[in-house]
N, C-alpha and C. Protein backbone atom coordinates (compact mmCIF):
# COMPACT_ATOMS: atom_id res chain seq x y z
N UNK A 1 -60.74 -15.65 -5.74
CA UNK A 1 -59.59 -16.03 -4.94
C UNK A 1 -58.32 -15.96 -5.77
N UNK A 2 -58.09 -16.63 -7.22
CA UNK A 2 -57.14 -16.63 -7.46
C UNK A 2 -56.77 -14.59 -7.94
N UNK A 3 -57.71 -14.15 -8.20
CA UNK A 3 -57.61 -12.88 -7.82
C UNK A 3 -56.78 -12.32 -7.56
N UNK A 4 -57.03 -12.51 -5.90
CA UNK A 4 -56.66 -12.03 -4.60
C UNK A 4 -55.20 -12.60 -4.75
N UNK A 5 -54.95 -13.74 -5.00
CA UNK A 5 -53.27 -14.30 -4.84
C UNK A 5 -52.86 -13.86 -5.86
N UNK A 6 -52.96 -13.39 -6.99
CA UNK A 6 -52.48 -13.04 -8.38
C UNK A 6 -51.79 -11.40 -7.62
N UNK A 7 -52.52 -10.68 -7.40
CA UNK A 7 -52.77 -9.50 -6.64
C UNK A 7 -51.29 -9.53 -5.38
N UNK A 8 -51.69 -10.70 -4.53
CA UNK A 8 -50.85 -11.05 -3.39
C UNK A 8 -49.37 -11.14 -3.82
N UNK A 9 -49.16 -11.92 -4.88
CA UNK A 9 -47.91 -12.70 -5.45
C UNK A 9 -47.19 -11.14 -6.60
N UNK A 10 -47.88 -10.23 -6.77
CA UNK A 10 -47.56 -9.13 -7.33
C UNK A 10 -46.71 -8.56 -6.57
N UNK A 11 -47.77 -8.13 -5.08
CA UNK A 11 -47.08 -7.43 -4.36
C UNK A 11 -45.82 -7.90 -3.59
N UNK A 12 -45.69 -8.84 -3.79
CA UNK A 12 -44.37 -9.86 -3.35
C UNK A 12 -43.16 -9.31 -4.31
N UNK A 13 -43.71 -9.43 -5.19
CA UNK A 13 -42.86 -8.72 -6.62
C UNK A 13 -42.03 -7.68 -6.42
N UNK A 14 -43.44 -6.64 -6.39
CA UNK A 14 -43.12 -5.59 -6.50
C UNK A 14 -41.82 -4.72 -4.98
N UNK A 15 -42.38 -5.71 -3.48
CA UNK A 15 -42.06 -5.28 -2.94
C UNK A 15 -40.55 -5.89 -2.25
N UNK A 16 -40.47 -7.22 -2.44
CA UNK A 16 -38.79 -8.20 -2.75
C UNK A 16 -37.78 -7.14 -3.21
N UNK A 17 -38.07 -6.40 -4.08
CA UNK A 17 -36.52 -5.13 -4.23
C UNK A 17 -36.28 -4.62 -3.19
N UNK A 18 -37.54 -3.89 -3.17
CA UNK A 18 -37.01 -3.00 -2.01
C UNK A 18 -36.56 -3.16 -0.94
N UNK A 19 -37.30 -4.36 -0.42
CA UNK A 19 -36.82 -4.84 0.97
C UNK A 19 -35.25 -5.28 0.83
N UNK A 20 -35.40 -6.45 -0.30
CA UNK A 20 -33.89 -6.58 -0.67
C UNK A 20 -32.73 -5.38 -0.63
N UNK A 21 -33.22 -4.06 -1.20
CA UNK A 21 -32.56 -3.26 -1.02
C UNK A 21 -32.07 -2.37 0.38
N UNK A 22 -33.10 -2.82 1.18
CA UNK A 22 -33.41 -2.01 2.91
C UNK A 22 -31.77 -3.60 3.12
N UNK A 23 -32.44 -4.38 3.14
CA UNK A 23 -31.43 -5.47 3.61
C UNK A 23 -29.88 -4.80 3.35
N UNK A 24 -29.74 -5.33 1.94
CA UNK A 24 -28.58 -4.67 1.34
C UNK A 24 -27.63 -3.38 2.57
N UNK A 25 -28.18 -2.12 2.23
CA UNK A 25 -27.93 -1.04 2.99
C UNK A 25 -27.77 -1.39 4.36
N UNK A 26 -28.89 -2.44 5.01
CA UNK A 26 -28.29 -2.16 6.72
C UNK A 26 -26.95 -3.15 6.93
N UNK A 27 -26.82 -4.07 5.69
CA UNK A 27 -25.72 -4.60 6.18
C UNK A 27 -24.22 -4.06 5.60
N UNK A 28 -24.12 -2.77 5.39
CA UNK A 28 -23.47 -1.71 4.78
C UNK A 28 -22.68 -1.97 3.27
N UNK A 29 -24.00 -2.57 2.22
CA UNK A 29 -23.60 -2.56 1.24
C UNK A 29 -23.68 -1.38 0.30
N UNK A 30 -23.46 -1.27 -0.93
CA UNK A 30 -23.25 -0.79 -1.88
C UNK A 30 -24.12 -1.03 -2.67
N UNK A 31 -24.69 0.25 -4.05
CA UNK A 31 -25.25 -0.51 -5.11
C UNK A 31 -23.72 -1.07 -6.01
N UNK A 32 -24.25 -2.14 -6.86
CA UNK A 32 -23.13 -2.60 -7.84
C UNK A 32 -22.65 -1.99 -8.82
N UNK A 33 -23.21 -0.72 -9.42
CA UNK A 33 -22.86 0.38 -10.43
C UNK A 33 -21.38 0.90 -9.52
N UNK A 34 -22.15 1.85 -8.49
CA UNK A 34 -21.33 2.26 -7.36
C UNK A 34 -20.03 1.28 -7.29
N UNK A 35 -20.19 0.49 -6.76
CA UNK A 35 -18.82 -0.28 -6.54
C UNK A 35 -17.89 -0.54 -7.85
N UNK A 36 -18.35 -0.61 -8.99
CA UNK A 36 -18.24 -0.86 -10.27
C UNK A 36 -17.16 0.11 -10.39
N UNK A 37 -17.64 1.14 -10.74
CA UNK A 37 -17.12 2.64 -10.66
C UNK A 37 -16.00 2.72 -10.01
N UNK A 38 -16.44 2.85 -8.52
CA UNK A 38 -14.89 3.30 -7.82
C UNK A 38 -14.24 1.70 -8.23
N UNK A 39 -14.37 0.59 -8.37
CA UNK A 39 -13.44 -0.14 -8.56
C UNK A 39 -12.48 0.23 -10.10
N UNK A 40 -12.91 0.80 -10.63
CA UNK A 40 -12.63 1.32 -12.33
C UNK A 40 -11.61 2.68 -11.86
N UNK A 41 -12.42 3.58 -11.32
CA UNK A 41 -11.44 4.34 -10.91
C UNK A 41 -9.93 4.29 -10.03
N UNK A 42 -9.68 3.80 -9.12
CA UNK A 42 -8.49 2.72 -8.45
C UNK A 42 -8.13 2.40 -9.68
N UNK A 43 -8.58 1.76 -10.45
CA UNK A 43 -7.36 1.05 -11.41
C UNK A 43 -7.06 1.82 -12.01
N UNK A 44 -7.39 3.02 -12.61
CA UNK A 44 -6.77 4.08 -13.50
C UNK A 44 -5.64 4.87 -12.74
N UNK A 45 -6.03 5.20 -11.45
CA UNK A 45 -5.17 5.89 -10.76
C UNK A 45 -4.24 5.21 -10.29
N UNK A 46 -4.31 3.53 -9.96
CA UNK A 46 -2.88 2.83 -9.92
C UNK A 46 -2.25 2.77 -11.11
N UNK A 47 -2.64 3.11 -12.30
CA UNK A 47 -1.93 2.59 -13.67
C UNK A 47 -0.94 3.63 -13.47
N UNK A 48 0.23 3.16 -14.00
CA UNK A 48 1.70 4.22 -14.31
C UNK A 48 1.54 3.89 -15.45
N UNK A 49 1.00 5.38 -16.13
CA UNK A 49 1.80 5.64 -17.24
C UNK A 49 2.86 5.75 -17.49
N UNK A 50 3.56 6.46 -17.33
CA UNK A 50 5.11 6.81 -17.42
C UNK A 50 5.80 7.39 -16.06
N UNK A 51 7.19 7.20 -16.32
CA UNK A 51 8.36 7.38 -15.45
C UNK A 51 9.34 7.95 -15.67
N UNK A 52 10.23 8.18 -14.85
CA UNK A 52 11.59 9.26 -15.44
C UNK A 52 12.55 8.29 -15.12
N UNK A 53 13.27 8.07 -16.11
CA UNK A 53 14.20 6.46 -15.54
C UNK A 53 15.57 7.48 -14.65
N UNK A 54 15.76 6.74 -13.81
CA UNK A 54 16.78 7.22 -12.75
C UNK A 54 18.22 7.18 -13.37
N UNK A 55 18.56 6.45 -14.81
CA UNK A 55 20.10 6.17 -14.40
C UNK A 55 20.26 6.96 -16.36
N UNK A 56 19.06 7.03 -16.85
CA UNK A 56 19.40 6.51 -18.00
C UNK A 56 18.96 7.97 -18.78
N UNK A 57 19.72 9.34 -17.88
CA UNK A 57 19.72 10.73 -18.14
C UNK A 57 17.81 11.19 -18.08
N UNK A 58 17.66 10.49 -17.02
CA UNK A 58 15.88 10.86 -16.73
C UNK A 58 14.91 10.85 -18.00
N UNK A 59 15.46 10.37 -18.50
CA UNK A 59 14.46 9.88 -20.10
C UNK A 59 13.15 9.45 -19.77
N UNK A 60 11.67 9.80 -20.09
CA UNK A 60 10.52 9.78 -19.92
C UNK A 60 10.56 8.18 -20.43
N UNK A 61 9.79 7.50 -19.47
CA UNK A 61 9.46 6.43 -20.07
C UNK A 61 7.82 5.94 -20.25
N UNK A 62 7.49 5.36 -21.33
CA UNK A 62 6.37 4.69 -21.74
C UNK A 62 5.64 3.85 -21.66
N UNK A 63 6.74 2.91 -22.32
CA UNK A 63 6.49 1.33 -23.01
C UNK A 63 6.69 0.49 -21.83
N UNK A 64 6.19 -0.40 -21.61
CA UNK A 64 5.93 -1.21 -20.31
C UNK A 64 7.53 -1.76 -20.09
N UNK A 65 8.22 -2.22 -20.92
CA UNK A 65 9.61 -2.70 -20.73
C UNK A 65 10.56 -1.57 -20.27
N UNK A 66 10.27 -0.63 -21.10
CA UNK A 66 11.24 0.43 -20.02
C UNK A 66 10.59 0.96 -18.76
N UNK A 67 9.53 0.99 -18.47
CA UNK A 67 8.81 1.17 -17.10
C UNK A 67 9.80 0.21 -16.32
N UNK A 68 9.36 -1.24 -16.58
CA UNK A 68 10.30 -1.78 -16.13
C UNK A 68 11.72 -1.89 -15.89
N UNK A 69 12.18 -1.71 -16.80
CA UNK A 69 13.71 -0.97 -16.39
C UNK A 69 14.07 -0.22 -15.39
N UNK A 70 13.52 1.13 -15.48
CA UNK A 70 13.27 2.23 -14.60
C UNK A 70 13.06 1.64 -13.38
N UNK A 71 12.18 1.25 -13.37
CA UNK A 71 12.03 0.63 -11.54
C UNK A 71 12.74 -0.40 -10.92
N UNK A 72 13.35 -1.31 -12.09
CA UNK A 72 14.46 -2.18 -11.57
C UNK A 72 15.84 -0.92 -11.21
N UNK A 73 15.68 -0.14 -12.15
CA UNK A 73 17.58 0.56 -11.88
C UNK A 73 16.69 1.63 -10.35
N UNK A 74 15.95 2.04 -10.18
CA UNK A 74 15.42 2.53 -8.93
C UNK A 74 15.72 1.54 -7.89
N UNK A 75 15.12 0.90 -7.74
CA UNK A 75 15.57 -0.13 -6.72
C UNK A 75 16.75 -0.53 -6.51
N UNK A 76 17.46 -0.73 -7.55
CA UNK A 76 18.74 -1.59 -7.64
C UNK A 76 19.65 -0.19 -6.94
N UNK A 77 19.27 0.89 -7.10
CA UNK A 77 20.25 2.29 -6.52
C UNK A 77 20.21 2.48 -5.55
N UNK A 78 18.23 1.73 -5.22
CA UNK A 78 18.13 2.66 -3.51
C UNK A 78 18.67 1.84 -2.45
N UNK A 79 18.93 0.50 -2.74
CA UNK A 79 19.33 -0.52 -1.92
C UNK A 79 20.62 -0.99 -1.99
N UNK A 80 21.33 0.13 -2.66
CA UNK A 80 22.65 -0.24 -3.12
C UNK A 80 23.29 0.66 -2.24
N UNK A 81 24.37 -0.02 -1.26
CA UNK A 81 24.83 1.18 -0.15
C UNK A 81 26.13 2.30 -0.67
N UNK A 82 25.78 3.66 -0.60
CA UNK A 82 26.89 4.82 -0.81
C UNK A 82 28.26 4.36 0.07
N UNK A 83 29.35 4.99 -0.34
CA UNK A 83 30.04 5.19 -0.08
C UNK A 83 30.23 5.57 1.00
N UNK A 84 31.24 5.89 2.16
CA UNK A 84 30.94 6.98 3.34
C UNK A 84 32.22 7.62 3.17
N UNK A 85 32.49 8.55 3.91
CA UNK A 85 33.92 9.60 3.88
C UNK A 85 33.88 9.14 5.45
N UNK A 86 35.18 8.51 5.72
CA UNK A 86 35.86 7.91 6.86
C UNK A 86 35.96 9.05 7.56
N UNK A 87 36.57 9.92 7.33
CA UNK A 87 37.23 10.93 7.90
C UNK A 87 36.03 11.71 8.78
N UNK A 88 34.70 11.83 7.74
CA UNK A 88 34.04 12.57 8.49
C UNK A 88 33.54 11.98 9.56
N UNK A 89 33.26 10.20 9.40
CA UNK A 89 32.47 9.12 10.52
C UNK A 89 34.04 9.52 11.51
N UNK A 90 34.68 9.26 11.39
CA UNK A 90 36.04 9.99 12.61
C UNK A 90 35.92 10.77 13.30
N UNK A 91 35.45 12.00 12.82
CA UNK A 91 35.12 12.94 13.24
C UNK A 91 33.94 13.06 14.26
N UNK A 92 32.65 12.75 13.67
CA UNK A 92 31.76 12.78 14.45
C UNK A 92 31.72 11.22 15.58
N UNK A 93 32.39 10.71 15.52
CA UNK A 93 32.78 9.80 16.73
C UNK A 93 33.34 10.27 17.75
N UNK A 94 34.83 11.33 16.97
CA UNK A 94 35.46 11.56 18.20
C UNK A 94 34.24 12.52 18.84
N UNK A 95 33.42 13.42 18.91
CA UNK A 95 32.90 14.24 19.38
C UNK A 95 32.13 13.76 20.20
N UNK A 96 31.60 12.40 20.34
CA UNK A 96 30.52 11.39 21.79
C UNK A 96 32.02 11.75 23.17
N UNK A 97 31.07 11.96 23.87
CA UNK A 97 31.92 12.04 25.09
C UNK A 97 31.61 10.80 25.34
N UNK A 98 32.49 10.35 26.66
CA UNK A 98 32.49 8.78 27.24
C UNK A 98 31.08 9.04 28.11
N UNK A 99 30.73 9.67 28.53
CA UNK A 99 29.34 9.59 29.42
C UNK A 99 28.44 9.54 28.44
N UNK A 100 28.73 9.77 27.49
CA UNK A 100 27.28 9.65 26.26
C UNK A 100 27.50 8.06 25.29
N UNK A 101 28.66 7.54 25.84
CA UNK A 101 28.60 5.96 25.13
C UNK A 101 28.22 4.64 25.49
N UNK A 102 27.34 4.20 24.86
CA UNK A 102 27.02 2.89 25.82
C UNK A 102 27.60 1.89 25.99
N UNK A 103 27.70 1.58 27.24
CA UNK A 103 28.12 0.52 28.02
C UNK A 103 28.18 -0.86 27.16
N UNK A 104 29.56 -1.74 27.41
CA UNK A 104 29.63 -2.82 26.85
C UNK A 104 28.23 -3.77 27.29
N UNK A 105 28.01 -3.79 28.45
CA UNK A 105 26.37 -4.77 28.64
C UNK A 105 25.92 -4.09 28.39
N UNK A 106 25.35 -2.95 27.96
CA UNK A 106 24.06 -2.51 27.32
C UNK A 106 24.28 -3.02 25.58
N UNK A 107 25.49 -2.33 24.94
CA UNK A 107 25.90 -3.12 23.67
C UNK A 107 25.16 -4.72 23.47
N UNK A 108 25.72 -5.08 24.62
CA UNK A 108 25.42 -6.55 24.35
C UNK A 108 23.94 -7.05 24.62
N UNK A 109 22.82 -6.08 25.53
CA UNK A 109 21.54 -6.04 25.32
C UNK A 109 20.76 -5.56 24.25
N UNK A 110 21.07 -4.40 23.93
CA UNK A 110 20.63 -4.21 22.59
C UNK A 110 21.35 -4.74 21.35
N UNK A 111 22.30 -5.24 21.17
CA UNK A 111 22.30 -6.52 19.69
C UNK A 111 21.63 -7.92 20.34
N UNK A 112 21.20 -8.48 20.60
CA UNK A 112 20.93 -9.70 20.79
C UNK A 112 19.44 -9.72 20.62
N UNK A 113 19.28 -11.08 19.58
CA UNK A 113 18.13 -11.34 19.06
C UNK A 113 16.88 -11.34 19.98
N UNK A 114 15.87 -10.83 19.36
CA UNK A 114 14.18 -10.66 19.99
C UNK A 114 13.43 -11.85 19.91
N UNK A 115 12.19 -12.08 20.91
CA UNK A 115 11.65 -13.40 20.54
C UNK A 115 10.09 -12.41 20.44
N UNK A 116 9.30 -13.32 19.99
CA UNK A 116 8.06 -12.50 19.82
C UNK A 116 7.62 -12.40 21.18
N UNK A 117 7.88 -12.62 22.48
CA UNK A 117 7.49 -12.62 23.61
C UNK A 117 8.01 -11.25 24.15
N UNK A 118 9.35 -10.62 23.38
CA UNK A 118 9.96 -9.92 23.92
C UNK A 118 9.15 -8.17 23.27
N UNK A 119 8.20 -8.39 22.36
CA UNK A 119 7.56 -7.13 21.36
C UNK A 119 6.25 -7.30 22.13
């Protein structure tokens, strides 16, 4: 008898992976190497190495502090509003005909604040 359960308690053994592994898969897992991996890979391909700093004659950058730089003077440019040439916004104003301008109540429908009821 104890045999037979020595035998029994083997095949429990032997066969607990696999099933574990049937489990695993139908509930759409991964092996952990696998996930390992592509998680390793993502991080290499998010890493910035280097950058071309925007202000500072496109100088290759490296070193984590000028990375940083670079992306502060990027930002700080793209959100920083240009100039406009009056003359030309003149211009292309005068050219709306009055049938192509909207109406003071429509003006005043489209600026006025949204409620989430209204999206």
């Amino acid at each position: 008898i104890e045999n037979m359960i020595s035998t029994l308690q083997q095949d429990l053994v032997d066969t607990a992976p696999i099933r574990a592994s049937c489990k695993w898969r139908e509930n759409g897992e991964i092996s952990a190497g696998y996930l390992k991996r592509t998680i390793a890979t993502r991080a290499i391909r998010k890493n910035i190495t280097s950058l071309q700093h925007p202000v500072d004659n496109d100088r290759l950058c490296h070193e984590p502090l000028d990375l940083q730089s670079a992306v502060t003077s990027f930002y700080q440019h793209l959100y920083t509003p240009d100039s406009i040439h009056q003359i030309s916004v003149d211009h292309l104003l005068d050219t709306i005909t009055t049938t192509d301008r909207i109406t003071t109540s429509n003006q005043d429908i489209i600026t006025e604040d949204f409620t989430l009821e209204d999206i």
